[in-house]
Protein backbone atom coordinates (compact mmCIF):
# COMPACT_ATOMS: atom_id res chain seq x y z
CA UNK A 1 0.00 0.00 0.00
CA UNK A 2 2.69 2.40 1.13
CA UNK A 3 4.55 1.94 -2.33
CA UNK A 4 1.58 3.37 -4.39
CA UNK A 5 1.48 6.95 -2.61
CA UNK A 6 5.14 7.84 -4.60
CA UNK A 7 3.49 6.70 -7.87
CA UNK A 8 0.94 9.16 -6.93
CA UNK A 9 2.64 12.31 -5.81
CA UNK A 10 5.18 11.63 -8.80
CA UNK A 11 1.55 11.42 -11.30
CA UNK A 12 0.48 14.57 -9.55
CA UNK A 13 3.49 16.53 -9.92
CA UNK A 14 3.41 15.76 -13.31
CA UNK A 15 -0.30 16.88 -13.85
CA UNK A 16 0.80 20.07 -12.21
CA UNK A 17 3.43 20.86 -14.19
CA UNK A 18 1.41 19.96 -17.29
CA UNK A 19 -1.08 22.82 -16.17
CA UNK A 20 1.35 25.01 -15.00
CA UNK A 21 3.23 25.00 -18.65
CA UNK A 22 -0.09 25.61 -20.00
CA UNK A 23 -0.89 28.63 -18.26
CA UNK A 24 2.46 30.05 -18.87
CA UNK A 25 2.36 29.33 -22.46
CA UNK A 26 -1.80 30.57 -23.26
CA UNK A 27 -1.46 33.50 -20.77
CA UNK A 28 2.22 34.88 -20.70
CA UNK A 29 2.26 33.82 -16.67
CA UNK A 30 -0.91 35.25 -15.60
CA UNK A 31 -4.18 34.01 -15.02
CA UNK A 32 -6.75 35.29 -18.26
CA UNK A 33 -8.26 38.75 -18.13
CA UNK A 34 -11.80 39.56 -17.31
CA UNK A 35 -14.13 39.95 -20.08
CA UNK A 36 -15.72 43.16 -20.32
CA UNK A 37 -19.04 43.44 -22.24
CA UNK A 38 -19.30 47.11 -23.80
CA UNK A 39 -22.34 49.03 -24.64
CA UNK A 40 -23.56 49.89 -27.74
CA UNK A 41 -22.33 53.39 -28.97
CA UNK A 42 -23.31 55.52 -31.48
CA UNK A 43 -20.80 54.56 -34.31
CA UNK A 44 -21.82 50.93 -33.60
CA UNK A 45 -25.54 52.09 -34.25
CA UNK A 46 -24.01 53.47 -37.74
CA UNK A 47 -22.50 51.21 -38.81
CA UNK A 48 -25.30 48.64 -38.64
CA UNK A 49 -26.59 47.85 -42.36
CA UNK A 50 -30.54 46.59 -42.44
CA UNK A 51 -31.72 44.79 -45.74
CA UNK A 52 -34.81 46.78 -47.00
CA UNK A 53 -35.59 45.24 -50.70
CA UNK A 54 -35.03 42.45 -52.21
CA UNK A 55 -35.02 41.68 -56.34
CA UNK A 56 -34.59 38.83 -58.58
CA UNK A 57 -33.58 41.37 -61.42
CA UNK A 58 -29.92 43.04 -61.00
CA UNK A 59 -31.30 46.05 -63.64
CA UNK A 60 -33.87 46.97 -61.01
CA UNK A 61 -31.15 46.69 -58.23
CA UNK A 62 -28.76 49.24 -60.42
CA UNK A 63 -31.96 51.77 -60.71
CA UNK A 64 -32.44 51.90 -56.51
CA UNK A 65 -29.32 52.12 -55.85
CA UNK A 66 -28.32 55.51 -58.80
CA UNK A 67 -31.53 56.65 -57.25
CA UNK A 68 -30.58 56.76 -53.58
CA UNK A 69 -26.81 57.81 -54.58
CA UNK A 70 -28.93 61.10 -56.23
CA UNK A 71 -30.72 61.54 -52.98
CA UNK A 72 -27.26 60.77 -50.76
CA UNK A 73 -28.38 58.16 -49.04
CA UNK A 74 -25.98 54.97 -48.54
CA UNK A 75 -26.70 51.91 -50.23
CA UNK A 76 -25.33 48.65 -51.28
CA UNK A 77 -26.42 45.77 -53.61
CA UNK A 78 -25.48 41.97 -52.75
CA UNK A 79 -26.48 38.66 -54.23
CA UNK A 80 -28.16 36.51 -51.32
CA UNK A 81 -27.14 32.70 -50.44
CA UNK A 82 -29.90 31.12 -51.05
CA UNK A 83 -30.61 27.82 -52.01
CA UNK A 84 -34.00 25.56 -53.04
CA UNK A 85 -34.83 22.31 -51.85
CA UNK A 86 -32.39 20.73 -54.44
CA UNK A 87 -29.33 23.00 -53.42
CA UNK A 88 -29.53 25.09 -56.73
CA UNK A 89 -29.01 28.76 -56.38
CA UNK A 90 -31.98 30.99 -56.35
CA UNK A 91 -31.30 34.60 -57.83
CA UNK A 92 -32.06 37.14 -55.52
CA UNK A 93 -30.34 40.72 -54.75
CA UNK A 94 -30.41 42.33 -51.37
CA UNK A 95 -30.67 46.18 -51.16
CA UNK A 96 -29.49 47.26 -47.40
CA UNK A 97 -29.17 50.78 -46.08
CA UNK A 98 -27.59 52.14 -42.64
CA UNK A 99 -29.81 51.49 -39.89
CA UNK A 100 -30.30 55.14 -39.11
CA UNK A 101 -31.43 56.09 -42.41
CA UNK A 102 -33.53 53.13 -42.63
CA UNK A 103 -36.59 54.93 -42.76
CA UNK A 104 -35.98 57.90 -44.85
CA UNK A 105 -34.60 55.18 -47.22
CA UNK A 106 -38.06 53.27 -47.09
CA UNK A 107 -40.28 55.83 -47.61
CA UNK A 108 -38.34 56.72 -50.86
CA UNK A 109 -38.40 53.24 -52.03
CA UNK A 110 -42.22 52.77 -51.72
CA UNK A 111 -42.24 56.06 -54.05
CA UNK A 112 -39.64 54.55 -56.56
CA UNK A 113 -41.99 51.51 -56.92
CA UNK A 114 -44.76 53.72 -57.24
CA UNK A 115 -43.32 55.23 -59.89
CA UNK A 116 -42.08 52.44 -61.47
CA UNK A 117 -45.18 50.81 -61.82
């Protein structure tokens, strides 16, 4: 019985060491820093983009977009993921605005459809 408890400290030791190595090597030495969660500022706010239309035709997506660039408002065009049932690509182009000038920007696109129509 009394030889096991060598085989154990010597195990332990070991473990130690392995943890101790670890921590020196992730950290620098010291244990990991807090995480601080931040509030939302204003130039977060801004910087947030909000989808507002979405088009199958890439024309129509061009004609929104000259139109808000004459009005200076921000805009941006993307092609969307997404995929049918059968994994084929569906066409589809976002329209997105900043967040604060979401509404101005919808209130003009309900008049450019308007129009169009």
């Amino acid at each position: 019985m009394l030889r096991w408890i060598p085989i154990l400290m010597i195990v332990g030791l070991i473990v130690y060491l392995v943890a101790w190595t670890r921590r020196q090597y992730l950290y620098g030495g010291g244990m990991p820093k807090k995480i601080t969660i931040k509030p939302f500022t204003k130039e977060m706010l801004r910087e947030s983009w909000i989808q507002i239309y979405e088009t199958a035709s890439k024309e129509e997506a061009d004609q929104l977009r000259a139109h808000f660039e004459e009005l200076e408002i921000q805009s941006i065009t993307f092609e969307q993921g997404k995929k049918n049932i059968e994994g084929k690509n569906l066409p589809g182009i976002g329209f997105a605005v900043p967040k604060t000038q979401m509404s101005r920007a919808q209130n003009l696109l309900f008049r450019f459809l308007d129009r169009k129509k």
